[in-house]
PDB file of N, CA and C in Angstrom:
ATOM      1  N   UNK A   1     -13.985   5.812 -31.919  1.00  0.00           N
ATOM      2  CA  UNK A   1     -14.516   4.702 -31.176  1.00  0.00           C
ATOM      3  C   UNK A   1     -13.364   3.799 -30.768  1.00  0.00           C
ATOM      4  N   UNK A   2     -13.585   3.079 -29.669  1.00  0.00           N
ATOM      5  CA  UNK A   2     -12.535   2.554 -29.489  1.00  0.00           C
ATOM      6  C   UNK A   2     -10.833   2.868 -28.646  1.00  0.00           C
ATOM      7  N   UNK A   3     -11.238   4.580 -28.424  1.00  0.00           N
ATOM      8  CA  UNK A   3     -10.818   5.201 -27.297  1.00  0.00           C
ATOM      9  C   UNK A   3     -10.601   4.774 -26.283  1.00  0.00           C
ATOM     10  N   UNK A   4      -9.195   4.532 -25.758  1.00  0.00           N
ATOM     11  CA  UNK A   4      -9.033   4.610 -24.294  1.00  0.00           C
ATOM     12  C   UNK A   4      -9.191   5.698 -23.760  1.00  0.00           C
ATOM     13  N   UNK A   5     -10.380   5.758 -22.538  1.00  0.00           N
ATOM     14  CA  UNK A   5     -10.375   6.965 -21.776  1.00  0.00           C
ATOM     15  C   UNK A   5     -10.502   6.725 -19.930  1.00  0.00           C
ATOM     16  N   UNK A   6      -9.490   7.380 -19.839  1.00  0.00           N
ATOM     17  CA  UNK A   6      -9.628   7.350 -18.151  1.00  0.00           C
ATOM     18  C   UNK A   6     -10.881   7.691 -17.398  1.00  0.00           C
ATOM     19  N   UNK A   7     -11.099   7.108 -16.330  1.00  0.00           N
ATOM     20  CA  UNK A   7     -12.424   7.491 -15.625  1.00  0.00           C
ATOM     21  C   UNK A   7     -12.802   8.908 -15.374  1.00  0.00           C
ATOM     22  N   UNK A   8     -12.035   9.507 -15.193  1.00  0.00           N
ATOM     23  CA  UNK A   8     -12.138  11.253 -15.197  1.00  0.00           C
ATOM     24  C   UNK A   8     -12.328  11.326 -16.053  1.00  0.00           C
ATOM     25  N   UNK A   9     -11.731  11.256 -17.284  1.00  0.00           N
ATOM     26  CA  UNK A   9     -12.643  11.659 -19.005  1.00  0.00           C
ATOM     27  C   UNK A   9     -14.234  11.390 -18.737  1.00  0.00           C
ATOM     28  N   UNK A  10     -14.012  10.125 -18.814  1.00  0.00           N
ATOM     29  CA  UNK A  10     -15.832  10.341 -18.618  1.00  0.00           C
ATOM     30  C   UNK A  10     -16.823  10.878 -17.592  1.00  0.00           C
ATOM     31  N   UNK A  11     -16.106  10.576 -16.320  1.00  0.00           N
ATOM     32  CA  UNK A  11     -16.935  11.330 -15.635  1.00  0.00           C
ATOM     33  C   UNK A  11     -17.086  12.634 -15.792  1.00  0.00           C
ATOM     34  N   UNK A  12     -16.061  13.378 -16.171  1.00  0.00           N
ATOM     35  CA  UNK A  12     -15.460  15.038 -16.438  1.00  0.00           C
ATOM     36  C   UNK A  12     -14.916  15.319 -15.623  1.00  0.00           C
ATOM     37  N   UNK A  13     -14.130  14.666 -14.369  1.00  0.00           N
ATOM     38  CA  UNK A  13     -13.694  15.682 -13.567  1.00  0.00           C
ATOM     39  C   UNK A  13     -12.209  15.629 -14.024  1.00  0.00           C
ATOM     40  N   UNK A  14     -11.470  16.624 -12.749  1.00  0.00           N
ATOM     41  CA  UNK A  14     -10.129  16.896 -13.294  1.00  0.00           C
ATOM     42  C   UNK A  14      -9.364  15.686 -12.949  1.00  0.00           C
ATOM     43  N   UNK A  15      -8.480  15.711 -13.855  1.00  0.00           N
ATOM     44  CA  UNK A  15      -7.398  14.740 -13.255  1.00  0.00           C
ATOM     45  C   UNK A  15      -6.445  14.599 -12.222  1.00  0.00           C
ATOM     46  N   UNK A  16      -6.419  15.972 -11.553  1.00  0.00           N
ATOM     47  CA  UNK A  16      -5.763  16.080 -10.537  1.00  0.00           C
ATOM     48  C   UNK A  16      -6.456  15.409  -8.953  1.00  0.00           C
ATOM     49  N   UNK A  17      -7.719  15.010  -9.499  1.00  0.00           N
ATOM     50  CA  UNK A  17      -7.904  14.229  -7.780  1.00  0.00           C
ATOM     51  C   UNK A  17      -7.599  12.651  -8.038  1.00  0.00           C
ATOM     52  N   UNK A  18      -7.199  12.511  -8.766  1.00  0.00           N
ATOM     53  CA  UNK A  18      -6.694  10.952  -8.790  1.00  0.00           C
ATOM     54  C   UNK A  18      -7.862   9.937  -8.890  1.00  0.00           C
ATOM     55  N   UNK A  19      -8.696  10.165  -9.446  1.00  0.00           N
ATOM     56  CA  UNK A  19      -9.415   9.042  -9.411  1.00  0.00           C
ATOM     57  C   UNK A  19      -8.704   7.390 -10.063  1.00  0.00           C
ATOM     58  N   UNK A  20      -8.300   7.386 -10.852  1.00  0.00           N
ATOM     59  CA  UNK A  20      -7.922   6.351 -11.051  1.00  0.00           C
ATOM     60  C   UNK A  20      -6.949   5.793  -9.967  1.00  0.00           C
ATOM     61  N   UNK A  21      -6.167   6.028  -9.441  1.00  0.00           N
ATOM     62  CA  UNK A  21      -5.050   5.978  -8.371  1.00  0.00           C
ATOM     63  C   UNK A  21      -6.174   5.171  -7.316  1.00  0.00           C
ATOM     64  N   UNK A  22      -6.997   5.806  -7.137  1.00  0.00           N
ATOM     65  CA  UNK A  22      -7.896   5.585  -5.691  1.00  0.00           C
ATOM     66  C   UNK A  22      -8.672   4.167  -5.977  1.00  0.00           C
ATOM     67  N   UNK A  23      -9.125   4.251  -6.886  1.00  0.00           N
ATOM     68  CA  UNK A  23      -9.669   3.067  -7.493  1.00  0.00           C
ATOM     69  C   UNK A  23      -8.855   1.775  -7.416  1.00  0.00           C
ATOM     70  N   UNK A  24      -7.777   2.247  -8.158  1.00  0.00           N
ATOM     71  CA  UNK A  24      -6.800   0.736  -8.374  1.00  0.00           C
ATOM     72  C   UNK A  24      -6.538   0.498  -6.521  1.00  0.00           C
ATOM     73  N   UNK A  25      -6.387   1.342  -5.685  1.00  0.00           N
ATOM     74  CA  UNK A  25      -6.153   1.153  -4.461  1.00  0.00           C
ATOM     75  C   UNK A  25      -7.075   0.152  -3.798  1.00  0.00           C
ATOM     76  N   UNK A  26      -8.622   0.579  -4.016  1.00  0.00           N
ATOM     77  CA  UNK A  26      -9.560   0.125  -3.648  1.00  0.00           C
ATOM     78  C   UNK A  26      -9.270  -1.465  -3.728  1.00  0.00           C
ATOM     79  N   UNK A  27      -9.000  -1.162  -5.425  1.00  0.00           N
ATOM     80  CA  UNK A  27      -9.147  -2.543  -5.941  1.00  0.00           C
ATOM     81  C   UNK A  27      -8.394  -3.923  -5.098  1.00  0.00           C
ATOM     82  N   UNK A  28      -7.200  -3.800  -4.546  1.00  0.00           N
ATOM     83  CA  UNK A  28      -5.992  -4.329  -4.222  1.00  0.00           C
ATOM     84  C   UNK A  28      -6.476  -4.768  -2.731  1.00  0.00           C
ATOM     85  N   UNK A  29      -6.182  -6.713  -2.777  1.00  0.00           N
ATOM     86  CA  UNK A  29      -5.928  -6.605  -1.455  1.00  0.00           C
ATOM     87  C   UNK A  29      -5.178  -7.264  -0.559  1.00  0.00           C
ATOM     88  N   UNK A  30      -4.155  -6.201   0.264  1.00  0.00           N
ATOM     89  CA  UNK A  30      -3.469  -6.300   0.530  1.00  0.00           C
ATOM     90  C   UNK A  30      -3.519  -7.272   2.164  1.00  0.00           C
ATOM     91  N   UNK A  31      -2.074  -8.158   1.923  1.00  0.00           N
ATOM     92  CA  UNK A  31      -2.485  -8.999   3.425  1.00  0.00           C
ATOM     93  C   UNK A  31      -1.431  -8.332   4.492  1.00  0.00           C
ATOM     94  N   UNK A  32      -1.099  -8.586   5.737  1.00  0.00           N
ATOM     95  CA  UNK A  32      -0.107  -7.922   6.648  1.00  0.00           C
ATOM     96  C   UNK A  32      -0.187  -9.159   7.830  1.00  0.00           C
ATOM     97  N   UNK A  33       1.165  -9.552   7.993  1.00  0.00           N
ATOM     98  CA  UNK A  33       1.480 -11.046   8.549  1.00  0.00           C
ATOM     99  C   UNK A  33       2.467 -10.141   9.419  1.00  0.00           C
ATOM    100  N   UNK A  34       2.752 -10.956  10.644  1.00  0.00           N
ATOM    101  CA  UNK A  34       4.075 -10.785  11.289  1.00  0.00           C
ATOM    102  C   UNK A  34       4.879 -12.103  11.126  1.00  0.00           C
ATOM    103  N   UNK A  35       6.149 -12.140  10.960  1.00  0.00           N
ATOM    104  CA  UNK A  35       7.301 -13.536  10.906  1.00  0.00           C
ATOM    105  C   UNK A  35       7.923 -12.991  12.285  1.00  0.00           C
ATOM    106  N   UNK A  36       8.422 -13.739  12.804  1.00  0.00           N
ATOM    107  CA  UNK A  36       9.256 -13.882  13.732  1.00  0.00           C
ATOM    108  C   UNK A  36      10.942 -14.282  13.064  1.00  0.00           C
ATOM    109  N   UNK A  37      12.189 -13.223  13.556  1.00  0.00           N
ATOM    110  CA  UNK A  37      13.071 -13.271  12.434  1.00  0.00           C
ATOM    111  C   UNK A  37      14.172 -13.986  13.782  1.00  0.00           C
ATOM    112  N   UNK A  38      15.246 -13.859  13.030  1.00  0.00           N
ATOM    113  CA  UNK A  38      16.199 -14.300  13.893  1.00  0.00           C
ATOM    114  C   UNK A  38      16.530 -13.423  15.460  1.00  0.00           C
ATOM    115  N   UNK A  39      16.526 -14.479  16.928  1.00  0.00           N
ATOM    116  CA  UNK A  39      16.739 -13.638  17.690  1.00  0.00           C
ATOM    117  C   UNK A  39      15.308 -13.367  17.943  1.00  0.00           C
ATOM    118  N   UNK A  40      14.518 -14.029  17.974  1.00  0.00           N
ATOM    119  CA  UNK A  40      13.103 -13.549  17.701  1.00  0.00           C
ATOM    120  C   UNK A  40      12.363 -12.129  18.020  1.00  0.00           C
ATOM    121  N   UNK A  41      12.938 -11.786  17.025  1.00  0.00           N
ATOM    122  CA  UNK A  41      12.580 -10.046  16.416  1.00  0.00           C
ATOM    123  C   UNK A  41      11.427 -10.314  15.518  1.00  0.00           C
ATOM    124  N   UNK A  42      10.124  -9.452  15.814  1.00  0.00           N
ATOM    125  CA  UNK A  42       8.948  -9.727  14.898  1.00  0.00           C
ATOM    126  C   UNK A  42       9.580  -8.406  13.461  1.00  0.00           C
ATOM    127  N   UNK A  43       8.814  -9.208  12.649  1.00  0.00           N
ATOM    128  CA  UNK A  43       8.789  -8.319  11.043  1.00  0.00           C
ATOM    129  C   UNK A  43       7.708  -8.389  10.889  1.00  0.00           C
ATOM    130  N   UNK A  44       6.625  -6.858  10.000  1.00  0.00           N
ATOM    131  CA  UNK A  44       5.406  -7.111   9.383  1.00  0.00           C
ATOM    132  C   UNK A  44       5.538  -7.180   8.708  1.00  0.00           C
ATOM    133  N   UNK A  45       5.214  -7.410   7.672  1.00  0.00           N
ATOM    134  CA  UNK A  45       5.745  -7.804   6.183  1.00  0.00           C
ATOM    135  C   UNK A  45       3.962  -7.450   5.559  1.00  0.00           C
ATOM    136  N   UNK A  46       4.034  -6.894   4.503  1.00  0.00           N
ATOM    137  CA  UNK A  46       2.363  -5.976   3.501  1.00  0.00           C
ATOM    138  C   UNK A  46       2.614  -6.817   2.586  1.00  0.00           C
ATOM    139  N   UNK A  47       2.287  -7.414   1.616  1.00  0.00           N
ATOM    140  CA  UNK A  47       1.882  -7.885   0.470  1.00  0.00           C
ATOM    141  C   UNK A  47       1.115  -8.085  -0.418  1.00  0.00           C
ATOM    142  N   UNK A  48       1.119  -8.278  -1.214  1.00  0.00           N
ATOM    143  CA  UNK A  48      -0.027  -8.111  -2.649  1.00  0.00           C
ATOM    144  C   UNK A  48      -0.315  -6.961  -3.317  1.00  0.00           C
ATOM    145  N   UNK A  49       0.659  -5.779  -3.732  1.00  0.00           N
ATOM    146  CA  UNK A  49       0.424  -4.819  -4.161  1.00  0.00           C
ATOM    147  C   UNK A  49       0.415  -5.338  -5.750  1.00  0.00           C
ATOM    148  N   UNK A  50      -0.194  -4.433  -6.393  1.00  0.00           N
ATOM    149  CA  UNK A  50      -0.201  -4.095  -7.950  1.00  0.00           C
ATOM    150  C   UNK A  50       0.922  -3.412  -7.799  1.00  0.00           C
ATOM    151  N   UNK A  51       1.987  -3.535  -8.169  1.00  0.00           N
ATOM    152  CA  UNK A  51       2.935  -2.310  -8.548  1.00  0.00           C
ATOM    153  C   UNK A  51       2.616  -1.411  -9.633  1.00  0.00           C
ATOM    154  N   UNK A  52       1.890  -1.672 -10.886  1.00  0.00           N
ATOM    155  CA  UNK A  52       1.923  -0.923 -12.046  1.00  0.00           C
ATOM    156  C   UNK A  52       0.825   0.489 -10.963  1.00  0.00           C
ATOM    157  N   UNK A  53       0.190   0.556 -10.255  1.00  0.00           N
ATOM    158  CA  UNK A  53      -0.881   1.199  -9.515  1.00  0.00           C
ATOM    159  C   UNK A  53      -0.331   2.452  -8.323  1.00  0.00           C
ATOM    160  N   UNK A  54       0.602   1.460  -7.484  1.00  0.00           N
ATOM    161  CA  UNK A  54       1.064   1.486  -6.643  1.00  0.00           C
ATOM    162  C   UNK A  54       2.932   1.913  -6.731  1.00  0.00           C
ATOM    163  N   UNK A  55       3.167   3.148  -5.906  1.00  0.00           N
ATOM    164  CA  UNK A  55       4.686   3.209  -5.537  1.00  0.00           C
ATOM    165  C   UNK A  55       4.849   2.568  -4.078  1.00  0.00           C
ATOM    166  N   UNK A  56       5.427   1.421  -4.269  1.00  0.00           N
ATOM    167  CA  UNK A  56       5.648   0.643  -2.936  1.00  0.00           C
ATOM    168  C   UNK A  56       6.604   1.523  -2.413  1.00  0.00           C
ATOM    169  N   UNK A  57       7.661   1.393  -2.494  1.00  0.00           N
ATOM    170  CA  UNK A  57       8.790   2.387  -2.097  1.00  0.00           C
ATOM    171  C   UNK A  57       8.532   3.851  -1.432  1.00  0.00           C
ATOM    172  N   UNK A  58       7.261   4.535  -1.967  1.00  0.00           N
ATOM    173  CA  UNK A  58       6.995   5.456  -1.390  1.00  0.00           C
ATOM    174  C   UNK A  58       6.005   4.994  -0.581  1.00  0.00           C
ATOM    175  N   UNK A  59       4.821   4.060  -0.810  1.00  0.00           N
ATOM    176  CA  UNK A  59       4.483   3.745   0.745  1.00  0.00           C
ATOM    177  C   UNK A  59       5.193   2.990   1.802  1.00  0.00           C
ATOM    178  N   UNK A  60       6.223   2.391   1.282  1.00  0.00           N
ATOM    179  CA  UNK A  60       6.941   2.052   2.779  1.00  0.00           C
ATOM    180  C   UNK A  60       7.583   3.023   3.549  1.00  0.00           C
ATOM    181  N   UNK A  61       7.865   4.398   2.694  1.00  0.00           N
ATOM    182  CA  UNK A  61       8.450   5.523   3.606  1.00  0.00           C
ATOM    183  C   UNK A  61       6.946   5.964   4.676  1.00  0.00           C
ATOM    184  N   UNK A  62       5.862   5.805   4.029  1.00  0.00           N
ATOM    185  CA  UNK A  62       4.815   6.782   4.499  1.00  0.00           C
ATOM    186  C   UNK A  62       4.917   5.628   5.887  1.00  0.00           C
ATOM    187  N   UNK A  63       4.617   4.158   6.019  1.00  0.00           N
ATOM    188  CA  UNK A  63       4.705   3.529   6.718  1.00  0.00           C
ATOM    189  C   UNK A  63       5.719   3.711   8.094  1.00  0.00           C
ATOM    190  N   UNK A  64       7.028   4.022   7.288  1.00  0.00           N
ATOM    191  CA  UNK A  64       8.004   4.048   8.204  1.00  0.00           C
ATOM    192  C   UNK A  64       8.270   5.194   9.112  1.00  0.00           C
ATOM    193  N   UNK A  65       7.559   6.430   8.458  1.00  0.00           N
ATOM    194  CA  UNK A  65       7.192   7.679   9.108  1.00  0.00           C
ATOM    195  C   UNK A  65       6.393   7.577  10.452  1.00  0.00           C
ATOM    196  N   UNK A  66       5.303   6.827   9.596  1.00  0.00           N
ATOM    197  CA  UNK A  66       4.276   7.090  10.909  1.00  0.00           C
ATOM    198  C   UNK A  66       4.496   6.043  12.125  1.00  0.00           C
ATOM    199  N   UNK A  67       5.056   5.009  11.652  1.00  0.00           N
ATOM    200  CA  UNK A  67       5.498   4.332  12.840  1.00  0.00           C
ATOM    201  C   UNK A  67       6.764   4.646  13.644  1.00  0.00           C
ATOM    202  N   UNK A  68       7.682   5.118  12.985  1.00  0.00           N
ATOM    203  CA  UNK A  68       8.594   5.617  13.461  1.00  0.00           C
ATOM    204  C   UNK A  68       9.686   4.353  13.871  1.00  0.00           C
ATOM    205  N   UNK A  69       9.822   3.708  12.829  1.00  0.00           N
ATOM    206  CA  UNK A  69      10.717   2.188  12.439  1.00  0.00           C
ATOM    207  C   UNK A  69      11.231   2.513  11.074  1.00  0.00           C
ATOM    208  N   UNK A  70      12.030   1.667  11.529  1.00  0.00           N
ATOM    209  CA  UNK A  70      12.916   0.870   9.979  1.00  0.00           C
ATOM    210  C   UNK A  70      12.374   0.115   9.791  1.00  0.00           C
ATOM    211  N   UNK A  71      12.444  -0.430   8.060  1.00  0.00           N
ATOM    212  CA  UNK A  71      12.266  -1.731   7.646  1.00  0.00           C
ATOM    213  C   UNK A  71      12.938  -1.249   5.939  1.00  0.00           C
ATOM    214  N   UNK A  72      12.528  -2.260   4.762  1.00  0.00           N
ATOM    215  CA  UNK A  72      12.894  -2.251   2.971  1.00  0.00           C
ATOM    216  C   UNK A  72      11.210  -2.761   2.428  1.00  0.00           C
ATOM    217  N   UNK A  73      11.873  -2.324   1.547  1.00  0.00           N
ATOM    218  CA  UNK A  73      10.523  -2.793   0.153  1.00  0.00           C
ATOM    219  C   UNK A  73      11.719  -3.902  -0.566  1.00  0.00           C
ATOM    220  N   UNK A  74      10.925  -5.540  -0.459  1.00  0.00           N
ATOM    221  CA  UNK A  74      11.880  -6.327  -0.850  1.00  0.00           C
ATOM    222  C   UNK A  74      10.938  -7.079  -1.666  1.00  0.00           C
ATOM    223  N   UNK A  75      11.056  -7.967  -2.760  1.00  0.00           N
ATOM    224  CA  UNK A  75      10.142  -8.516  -3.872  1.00  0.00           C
ATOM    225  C   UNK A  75       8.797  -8.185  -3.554  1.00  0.00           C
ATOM    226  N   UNK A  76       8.205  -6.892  -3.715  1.00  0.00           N
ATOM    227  CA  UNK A  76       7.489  -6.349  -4.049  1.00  0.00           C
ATOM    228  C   UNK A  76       6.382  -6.486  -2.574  1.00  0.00           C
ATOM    229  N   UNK A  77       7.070  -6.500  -1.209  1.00  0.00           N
ATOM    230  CA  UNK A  77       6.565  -6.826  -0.255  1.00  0.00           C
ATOM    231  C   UNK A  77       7.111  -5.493   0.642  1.00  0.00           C
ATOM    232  N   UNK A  78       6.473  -5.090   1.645  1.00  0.00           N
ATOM    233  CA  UNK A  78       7.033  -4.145   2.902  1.00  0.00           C
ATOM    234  C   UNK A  78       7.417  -4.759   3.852  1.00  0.00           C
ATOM    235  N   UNK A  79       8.033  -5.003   4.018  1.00  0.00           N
ATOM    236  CA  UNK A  79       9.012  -5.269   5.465  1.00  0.00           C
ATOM    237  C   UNK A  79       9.079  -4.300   6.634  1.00  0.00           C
ATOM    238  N   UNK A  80       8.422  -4.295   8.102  1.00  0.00           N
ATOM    239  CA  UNK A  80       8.952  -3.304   9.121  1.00  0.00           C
ATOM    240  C   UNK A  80       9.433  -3.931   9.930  1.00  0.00           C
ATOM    241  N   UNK A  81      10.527  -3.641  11.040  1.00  0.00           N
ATOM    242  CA  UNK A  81      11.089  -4.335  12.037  1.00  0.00           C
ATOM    243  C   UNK A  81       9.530  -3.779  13.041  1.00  0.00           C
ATOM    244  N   UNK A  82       9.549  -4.779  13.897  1.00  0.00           N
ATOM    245  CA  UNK A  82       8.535  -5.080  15.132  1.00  0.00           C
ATOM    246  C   UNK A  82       7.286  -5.206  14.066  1.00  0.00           C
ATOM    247  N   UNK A  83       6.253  -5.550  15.685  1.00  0.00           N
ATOM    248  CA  UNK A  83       4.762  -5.905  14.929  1.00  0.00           C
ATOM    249  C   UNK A  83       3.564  -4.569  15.046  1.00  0.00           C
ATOM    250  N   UNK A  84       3.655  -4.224  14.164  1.00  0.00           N
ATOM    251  CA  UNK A  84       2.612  -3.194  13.318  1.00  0.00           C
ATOM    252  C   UNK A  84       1.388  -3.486  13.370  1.00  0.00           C
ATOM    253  N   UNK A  85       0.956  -4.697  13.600  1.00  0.00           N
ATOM    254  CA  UNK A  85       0.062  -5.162  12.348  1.00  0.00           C
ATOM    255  C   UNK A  85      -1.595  -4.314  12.236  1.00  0.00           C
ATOM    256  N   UNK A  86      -1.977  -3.300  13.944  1.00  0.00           N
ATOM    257  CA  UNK A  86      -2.955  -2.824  13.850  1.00  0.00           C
ATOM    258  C   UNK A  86      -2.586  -1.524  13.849  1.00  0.00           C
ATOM    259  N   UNK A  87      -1.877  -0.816  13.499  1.00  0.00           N
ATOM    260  CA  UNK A  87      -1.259   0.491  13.342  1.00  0.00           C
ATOM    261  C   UNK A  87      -1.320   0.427  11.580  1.00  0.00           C
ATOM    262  N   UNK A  88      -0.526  -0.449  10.944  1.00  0.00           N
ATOM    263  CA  UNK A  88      -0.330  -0.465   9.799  1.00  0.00           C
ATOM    264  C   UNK A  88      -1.746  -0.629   8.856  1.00  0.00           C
ATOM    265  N   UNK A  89      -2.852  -1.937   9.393  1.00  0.00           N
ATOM    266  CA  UNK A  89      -4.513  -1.888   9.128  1.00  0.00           C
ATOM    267  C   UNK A  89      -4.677  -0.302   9.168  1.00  0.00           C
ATOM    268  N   UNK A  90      -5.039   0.574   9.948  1.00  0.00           N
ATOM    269  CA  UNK A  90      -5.619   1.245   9.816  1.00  0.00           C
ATOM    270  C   UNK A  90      -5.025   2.021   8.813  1.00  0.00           C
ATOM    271  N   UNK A  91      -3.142   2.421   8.829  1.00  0.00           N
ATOM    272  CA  UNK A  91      -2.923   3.616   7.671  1.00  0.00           C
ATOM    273  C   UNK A  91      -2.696   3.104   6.287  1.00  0.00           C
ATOM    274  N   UNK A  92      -3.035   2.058   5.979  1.00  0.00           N
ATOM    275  CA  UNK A  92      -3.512   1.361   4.882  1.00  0.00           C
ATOM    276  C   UNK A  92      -4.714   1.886   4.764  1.00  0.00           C
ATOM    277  N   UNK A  93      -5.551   1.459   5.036  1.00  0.00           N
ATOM    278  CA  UNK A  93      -6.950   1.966   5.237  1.00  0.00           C
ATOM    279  C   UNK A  93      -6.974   3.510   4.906  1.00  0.00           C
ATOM    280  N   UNK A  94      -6.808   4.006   5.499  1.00  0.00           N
ATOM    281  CA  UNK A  94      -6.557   5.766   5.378  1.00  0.00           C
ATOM    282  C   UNK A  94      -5.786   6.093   4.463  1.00  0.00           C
ATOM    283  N   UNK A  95      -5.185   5.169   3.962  1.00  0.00           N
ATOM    284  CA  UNK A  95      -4.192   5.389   2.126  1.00  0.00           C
ATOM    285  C   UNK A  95      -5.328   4.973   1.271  1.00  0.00           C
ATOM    286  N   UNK A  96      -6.458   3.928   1.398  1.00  0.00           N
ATOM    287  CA  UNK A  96      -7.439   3.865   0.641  1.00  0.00           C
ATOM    288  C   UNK A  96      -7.157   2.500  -0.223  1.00  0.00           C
ATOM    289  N   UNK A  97      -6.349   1.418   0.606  1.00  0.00           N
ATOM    290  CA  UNK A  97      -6.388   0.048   0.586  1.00  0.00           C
ATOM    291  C   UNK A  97      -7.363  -0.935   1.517  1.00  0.00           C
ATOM    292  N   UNK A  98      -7.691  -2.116   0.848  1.00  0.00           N
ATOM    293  CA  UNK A  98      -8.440  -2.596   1.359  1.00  0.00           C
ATOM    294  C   UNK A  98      -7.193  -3.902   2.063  1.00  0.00           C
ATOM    295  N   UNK A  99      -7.823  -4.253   3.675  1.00  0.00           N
ATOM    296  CA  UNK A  99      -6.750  -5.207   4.116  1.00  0.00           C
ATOM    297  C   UNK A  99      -7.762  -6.071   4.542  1.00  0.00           C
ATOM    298  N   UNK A 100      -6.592  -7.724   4.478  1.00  0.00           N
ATOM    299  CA  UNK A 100      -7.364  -8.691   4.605  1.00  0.00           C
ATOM    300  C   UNK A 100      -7.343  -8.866   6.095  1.00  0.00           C
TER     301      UNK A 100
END
């Protein structure tokens, strides 16, 4: 009694579909702002991840793929050069984050 058990334990399924992963995703919600930087160059900038849940670092590559930009993962925020901001909504969304 008194068992920690992951949601797949109880439900029974395997652990390989990630349920917990998807969940904590759900859970999280994430905002997406543009700044205007020096030279007025827009940045989107993602924020509010759980890190313990979440590999930021690997979603800013997935980000940077599909947009086909640069940007960093900097205090626990995504950074892209130009404005994303309805490109990035949706593949958030389709990663299985909720955006504000």
């Amino acid at each position: 009694m008194g068992e920690d058990k992951d949601i797949s334990d109880v439900a029974g399924l395997p652990d390989e579909l990630g349920i917990d992963e998807d969940l904590g995703r759900a859970e999280q919600q994430l905002s997406v702002r543009v700044e205007e930087r020096t030279y007025g160059k827009a940045m989107t900038i993602v924020e509010g991840f759980d890190r313990s849940s979440v590999d930021v670092g690997e979603l800013a590559s997935t980000l940077k793929s599909n947009l086909a930009t640069g940007g960093t993962v900097d205090d626990d925020r995504i950074e892209l050069q130009g404005d994303h901001r309805e490109r990035v909504d949706e593949i958030l969304r389709d990663e299985g984050f909720r955006v504000e």
